[in-house]
Protein backbone atom coordinates (compact mmCIF):
# COMPACT_ATOMS: atom_id res chain seq x y z
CA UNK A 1 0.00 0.00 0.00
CA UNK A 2 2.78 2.13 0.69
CA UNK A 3 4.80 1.41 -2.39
CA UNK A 4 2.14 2.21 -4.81
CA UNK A 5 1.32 5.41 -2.77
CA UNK A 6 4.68 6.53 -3.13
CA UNK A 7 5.17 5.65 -6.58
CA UNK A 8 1.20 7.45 -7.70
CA UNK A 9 2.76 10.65 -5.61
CA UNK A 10 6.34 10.06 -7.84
CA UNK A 11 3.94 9.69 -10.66
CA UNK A 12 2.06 12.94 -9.82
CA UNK A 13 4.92 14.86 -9.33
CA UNK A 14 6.85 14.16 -12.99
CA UNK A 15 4.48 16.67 -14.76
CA UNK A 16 5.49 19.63 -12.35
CA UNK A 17 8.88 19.01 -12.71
CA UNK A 18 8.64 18.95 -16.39
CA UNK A 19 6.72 22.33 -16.14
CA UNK A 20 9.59 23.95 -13.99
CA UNK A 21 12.11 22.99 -15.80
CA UNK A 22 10.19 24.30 -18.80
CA UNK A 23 9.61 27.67 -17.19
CA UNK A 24 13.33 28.30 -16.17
CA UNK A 25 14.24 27.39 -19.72
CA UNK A 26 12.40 30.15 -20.86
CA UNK A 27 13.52 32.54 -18.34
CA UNK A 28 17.15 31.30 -20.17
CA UNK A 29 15.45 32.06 -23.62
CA UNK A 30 13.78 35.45 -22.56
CA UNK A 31 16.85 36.53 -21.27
CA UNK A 32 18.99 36.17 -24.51
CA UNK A 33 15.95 37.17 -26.70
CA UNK A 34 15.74 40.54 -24.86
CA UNK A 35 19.67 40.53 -26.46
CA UNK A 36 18.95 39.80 -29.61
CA UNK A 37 17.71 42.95 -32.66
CA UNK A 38 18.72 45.36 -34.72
CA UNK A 39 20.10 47.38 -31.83
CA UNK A 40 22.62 45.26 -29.70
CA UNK A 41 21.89 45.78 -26.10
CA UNK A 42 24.47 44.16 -23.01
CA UNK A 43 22.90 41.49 -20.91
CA UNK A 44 23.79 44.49 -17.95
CA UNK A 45 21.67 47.28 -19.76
CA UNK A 46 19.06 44.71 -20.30
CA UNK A 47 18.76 44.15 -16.64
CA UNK A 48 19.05 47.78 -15.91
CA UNK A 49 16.37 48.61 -18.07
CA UNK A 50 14.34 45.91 -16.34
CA UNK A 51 14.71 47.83 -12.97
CA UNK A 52 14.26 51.12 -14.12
CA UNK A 53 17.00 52.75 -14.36
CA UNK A 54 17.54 52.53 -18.61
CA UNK A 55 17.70 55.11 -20.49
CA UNK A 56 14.47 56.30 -22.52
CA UNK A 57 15.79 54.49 -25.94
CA UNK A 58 16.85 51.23 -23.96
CA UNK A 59 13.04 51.18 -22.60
CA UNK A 60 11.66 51.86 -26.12
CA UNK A 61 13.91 48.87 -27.50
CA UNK A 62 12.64 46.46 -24.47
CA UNK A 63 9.36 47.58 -23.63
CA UNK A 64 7.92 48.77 -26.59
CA UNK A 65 9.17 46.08 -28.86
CA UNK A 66 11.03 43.10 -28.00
CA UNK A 67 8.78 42.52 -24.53
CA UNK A 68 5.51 42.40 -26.44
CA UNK A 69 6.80 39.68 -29.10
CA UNK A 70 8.01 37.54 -26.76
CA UNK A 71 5.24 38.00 -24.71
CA UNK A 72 3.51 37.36 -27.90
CA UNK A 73 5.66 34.22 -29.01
CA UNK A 74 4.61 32.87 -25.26
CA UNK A 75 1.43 33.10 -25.16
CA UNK A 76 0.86 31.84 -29.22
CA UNK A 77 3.14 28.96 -28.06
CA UNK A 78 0.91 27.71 -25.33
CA UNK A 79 -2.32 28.43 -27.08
CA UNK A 80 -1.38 26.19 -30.39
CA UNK A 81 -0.08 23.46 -28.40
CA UNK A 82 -2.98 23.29 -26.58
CA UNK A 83 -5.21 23.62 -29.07
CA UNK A 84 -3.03 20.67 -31.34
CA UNK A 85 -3.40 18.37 -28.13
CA UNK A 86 -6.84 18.79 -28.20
CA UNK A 87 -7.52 17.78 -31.72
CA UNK A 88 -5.31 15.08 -31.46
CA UNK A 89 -7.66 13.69 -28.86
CA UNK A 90 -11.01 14.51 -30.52
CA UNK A 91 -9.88 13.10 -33.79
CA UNK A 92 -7.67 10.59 -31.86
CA UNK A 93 -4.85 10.88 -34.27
CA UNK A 94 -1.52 11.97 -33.87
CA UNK A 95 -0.68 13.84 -36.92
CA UNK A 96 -3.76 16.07 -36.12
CA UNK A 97 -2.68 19.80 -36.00
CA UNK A 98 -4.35 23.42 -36.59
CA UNK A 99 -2.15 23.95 -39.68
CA UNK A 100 -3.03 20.34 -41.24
CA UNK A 101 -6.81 20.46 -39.67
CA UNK A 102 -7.08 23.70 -42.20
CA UNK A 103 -7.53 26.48 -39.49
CA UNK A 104 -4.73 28.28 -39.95
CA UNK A 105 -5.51 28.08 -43.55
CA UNK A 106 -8.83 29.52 -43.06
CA UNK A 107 -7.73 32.51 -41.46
CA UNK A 108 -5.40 33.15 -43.97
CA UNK A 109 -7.96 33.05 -46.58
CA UNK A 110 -9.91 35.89 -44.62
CA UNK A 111 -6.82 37.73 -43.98
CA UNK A 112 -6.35 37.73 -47.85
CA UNK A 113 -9.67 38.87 -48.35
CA UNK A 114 -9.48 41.76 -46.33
CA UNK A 115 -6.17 42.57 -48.02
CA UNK A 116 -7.62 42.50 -51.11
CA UNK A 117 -10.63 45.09 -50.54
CA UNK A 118 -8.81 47.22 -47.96
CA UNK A 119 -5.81 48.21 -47.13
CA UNK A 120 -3.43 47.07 -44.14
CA UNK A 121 -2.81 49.97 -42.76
CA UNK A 122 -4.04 52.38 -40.44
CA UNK A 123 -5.51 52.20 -37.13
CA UNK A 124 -8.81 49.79 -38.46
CA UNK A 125 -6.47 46.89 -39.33
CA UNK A 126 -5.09 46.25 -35.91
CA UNK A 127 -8.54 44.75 -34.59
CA UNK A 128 -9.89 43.59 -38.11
CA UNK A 129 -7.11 41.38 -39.23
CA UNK A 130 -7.08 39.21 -36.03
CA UNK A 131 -11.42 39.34 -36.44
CA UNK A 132 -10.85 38.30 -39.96
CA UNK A 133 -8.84 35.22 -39.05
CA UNK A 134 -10.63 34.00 -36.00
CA UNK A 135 -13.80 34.27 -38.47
CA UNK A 136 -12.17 32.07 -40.52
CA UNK A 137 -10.69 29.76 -38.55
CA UNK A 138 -13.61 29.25 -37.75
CA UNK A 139 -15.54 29.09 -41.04
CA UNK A 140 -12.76 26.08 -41.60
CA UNK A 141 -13.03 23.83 -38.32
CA UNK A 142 -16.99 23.81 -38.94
CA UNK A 143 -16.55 23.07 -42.65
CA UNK A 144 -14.36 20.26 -41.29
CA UNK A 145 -16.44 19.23 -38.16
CA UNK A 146 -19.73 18.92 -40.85
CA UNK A 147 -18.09 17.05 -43.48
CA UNK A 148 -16.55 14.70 -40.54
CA UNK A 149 -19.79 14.00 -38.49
CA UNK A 150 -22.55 11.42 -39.38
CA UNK A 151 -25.45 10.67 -38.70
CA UNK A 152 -26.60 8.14 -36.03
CA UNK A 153 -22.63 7.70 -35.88
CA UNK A 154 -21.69 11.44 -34.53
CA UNK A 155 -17.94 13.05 -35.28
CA UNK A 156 -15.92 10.27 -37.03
CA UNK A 157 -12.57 10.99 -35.68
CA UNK A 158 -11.02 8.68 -38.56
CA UNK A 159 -11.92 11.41 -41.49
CA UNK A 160 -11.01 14.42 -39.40
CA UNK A 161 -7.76 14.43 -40.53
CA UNK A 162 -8.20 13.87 -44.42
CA UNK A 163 -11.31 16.15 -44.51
CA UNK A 164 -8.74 18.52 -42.85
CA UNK A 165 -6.57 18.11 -45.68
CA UNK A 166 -9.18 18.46 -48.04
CA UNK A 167 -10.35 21.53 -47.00
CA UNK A 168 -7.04 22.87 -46.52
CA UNK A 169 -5.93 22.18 -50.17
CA UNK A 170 -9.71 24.10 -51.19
CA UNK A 171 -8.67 27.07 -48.56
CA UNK A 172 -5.33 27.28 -50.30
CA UNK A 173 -5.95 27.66 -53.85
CA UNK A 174 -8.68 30.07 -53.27
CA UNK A 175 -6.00 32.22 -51.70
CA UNK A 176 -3.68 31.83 -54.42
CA UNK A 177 -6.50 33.41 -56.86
CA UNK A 178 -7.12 36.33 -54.33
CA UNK A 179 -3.29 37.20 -54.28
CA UNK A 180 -2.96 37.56 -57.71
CA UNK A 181 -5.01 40.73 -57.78
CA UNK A 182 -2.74 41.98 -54.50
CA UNK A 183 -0.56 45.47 -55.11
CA UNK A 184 2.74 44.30 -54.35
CA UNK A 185 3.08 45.94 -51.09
CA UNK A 186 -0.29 44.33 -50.05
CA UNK A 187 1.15 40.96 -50.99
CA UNK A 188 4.27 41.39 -49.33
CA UNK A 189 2.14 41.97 -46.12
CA UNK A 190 0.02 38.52 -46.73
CA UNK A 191 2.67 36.44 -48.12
CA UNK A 192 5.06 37.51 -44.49
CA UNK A 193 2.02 37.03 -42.65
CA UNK A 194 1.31 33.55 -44.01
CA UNK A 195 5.19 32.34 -43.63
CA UNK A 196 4.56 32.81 -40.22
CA UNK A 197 6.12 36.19 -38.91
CA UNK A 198 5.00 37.35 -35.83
CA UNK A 199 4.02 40.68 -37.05
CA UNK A 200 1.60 41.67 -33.91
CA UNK A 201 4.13 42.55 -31.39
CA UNK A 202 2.82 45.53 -29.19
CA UNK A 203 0.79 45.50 -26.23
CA UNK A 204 -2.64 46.17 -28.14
CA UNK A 205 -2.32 42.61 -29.28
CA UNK A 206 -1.09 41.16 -26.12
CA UNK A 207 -4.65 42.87 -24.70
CA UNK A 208 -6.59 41.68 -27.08
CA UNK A 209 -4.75 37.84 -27.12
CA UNK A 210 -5.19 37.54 -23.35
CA UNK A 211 -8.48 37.20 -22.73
CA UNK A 212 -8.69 34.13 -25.10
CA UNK A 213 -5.78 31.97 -23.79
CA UNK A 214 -7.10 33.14 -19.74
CA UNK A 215 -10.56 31.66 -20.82
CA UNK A 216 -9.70 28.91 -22.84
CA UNK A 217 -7.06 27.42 -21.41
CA UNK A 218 -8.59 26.76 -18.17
CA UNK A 219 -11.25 25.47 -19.84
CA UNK A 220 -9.64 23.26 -21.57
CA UNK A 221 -7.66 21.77 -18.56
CA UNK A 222 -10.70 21.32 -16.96
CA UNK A 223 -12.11 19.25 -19.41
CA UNK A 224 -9.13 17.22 -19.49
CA UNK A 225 -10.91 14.19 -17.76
CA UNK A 226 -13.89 14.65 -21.04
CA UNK A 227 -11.09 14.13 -23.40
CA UNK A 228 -9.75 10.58 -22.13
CA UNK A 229 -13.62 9.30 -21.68
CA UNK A 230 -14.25 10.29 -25.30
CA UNK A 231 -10.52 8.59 -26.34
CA UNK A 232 -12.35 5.32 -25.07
CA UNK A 233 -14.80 5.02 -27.03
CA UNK A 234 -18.37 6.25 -28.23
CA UNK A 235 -20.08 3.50 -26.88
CA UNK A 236 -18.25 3.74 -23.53
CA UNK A 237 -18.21 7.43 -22.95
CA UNK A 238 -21.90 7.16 -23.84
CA UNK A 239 -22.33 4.57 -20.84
CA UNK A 240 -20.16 6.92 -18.49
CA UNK A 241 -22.58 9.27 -18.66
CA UNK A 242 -21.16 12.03 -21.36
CA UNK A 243 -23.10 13.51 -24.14
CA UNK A 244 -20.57 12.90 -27.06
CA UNK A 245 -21.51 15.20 -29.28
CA UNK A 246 -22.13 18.69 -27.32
CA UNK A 247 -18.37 17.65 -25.33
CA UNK A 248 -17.20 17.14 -28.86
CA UNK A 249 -18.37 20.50 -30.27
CA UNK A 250 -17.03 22.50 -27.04
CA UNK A 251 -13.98 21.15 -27.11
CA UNK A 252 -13.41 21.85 -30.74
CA UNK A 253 -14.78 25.30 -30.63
CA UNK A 254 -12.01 25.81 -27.35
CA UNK A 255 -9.49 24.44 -30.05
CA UNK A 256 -10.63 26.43 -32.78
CA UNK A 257 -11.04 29.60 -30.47
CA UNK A 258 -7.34 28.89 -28.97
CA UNK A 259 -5.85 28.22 -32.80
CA UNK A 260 -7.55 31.00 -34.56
CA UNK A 261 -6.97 34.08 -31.98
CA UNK A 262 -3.04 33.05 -31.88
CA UNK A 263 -3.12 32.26 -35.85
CA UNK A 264 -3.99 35.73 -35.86
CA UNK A 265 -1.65 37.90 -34.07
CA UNK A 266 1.06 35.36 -35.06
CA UNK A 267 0.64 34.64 -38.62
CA UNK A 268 0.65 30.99 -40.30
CA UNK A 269 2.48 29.06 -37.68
CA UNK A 270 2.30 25.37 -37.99
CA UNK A 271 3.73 22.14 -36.38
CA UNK A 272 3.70 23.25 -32.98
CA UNK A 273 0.49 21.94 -32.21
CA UNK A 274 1.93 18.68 -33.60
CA UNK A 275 5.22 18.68 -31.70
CA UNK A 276 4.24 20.04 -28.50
CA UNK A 277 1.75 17.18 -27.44
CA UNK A 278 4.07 14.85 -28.57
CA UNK A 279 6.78 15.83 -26.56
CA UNK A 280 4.46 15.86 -24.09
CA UNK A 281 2.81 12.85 -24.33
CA UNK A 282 6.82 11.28 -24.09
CA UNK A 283 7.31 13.04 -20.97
CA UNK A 284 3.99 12.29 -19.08
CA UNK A 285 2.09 10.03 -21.37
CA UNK A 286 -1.29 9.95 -22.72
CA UNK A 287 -3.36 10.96 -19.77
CA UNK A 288 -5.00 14.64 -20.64
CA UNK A 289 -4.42 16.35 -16.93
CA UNK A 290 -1.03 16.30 -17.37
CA UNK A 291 -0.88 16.27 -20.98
CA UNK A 292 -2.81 19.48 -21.82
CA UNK A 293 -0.45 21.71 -19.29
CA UNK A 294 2.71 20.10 -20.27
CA UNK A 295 2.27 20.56 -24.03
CA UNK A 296 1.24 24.47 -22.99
CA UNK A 297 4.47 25.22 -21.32
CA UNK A 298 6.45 22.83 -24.34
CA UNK A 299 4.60 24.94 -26.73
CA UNK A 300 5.58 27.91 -25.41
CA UNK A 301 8.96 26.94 -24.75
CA UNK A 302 8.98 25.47 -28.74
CA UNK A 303 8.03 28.80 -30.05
CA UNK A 304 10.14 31.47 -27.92
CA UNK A 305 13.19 29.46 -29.11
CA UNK A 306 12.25 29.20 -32.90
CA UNK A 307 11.52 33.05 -32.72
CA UNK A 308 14.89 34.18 -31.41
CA UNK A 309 16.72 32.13 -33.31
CA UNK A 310 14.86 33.46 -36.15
CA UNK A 311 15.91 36.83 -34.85
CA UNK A 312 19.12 35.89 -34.41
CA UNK A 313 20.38 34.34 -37.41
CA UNK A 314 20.58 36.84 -39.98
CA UNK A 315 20.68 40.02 -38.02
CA UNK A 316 19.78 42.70 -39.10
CA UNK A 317 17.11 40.97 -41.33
CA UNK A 318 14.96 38.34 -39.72
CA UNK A 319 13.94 34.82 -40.67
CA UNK A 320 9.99 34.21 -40.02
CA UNK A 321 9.05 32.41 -36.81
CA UNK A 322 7.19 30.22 -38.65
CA UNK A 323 9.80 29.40 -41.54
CA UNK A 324 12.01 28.40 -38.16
CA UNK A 325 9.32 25.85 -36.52
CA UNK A 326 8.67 24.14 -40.03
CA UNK A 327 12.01 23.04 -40.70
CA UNK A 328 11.76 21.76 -37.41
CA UNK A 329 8.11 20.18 -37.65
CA UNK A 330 8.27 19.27 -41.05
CA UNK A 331 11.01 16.67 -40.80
CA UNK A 332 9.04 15.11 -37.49
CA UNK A 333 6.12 15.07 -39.08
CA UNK A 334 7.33 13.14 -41.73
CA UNK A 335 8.81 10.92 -38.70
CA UNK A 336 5.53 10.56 -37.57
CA UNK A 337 3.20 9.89 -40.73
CA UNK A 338 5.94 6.98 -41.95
CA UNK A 339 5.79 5.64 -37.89
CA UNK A 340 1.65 5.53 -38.69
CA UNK A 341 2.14 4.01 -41.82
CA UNK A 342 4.40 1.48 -40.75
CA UNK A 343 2.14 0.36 -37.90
């Protein structure tokens, strides 16, 4: 009796320590990416800045526009893995993502669109573009959730993941038609935007990002104990009690809500709701109330690292955060889909 309450309280404790060690990682990261820009800044006058006593162009440099973007790249980090590890377990496969589901896709489409009619400029843009995307994020995860469900059968998670695909492929070359009437400058802005490059990075964003991850995620760890029910089963999760299709629908619209409010400020990012949860789930395994906070702080971690390195590298030009996190995530996902096959 002893032994196995030990080893459930060793058991209990893994997932903290993961999360620690995660969060003084990115205290490592932060540090260095406060560094890192056009204008080269000591690690001292970084920390004297941080106490108040830089001078008025050191706190314009931190405060104005590195600390939102990494505040930024934090919070987007968190929100996509969260949001991956959550379709993963609705459509209970593992290559599931936002980017491959056709989210990210969809808000690109409605970013394009407003591109095309208006311009991306000016005070209007900085609420409509991220209302644009979360629209169509939106538009996309029902189109997908629709063409996945049937009847008498509810959400078959088997053909969430090629309907994804297909919709994806649609979303895509309906953008490619919009761009081509695009001024050059109003491409530039859409094609940057759709590599990935964190282009929201003041404080208006990080106000208007908050709210969604401080709802959402909470939610979503909440409902942690919903997602392993529904991973066992219709028929079984329909004996336990839950209502399959309404825990189904919230939890994708919490995914969808998480995926398309971060898509926006943050551009096209893929992958890291694929390689968060993985990580994750290699750390602390498949159960959801660990899983779901692990793969948030991973995430974050994940995408604070591919951002300052995509700072870092070509100084003074920049490579796009998202360019950074697909030649990581492409390669495993690739690792992945031949592991699937294979099995």
């Amino acid at each position: 009796m002893v032994d196995a309450s030990v080893k459930k309280k060793r058991v209990l404790s893994r997932p903290v320590w993961i999360m620690l060690s995660s969060l003084v990682l990115m205290i490592a990261v932060f540090l260095v990416s406060m560094d890192i820009g056009y204008i080269k800044l000591t690690p001292g006058e970084v920390f004297r800045t941080l106490i108040g006593e830089g001078t008025g162009k050191q706190n314009l440099i931190l405060f104005d526009f590195r600390l939102p973007r990494i505040v930024v790249s934090v919070l987007v980090g968190a929100g996509l893995a969260v949001s991956g590890t959550i379709l993963q377990g609705l459509s209970q496969n593992s290559l599931a993502d936002p980017g491959i589901l056709g989210i990210n896709a969809g808000a690109g489409l409605m970013v394009a669109i407003y591109i095309a009619f208006f311009s991306a400029e000016g005070g209007s843009s900085l609420f409509a573009l991220p209302f644009m995307a979360f629209i169509g994020s939106g538009a996309a995860a029902l189109a997908v959730y629709l063409l996945s469900y049937k009847k008498n059968e509810g959400l078959a998670p088997s053909r969430m993941l090629l309907v994804g695909v297909a919709v994806s492929a649609v979303i895509s070359a309906a953008m490619i038609v919009l761009t081509l009437r695009l001024d050059p400058e109003s491409y530039q802005f859409v094609a940057s935007w759709l590599a990935g490059s964190i282009w929201a990075s003041n404080w208006s964003f990080v106000v208007a990002l908050l709210p969604w991850i401080i709802v959402l995620l909470p939610y979503s760890f909440l409902r942690a104990h919903v997602l392993d029910i529904l991973n066992l089963g219709r028929p079984t999760a329909t004996s336990l009690g839950v209502h399959v299709e309404k825990e189904q629908l919230f939890l994708l619209a919490a995914a969808v809500g998480l995926a398309g409010s971060c898509v926006a400020v943050s551009g096209g990012i893929s992958f890291v709701g694929l390689i968060g949860p993985h990580l994750a789930k290699r750390l602390v395994g498949a159960e959801h109330r660990a899983l779901l906070p692990v793969s948030a702080f991973l995430g974050a971690l994940l995408l604070l690292i591919a951002d300052t390195i995509g700072r870092a590298v070509l100084q003074p030009s920049e490579i796009p955060t998202g360019i950074v996190v697909a030649m990581i995530g492409a390669p495993y996902f690739l690792y992945l889909l031949a592991k699937t096959s294979s099995r």
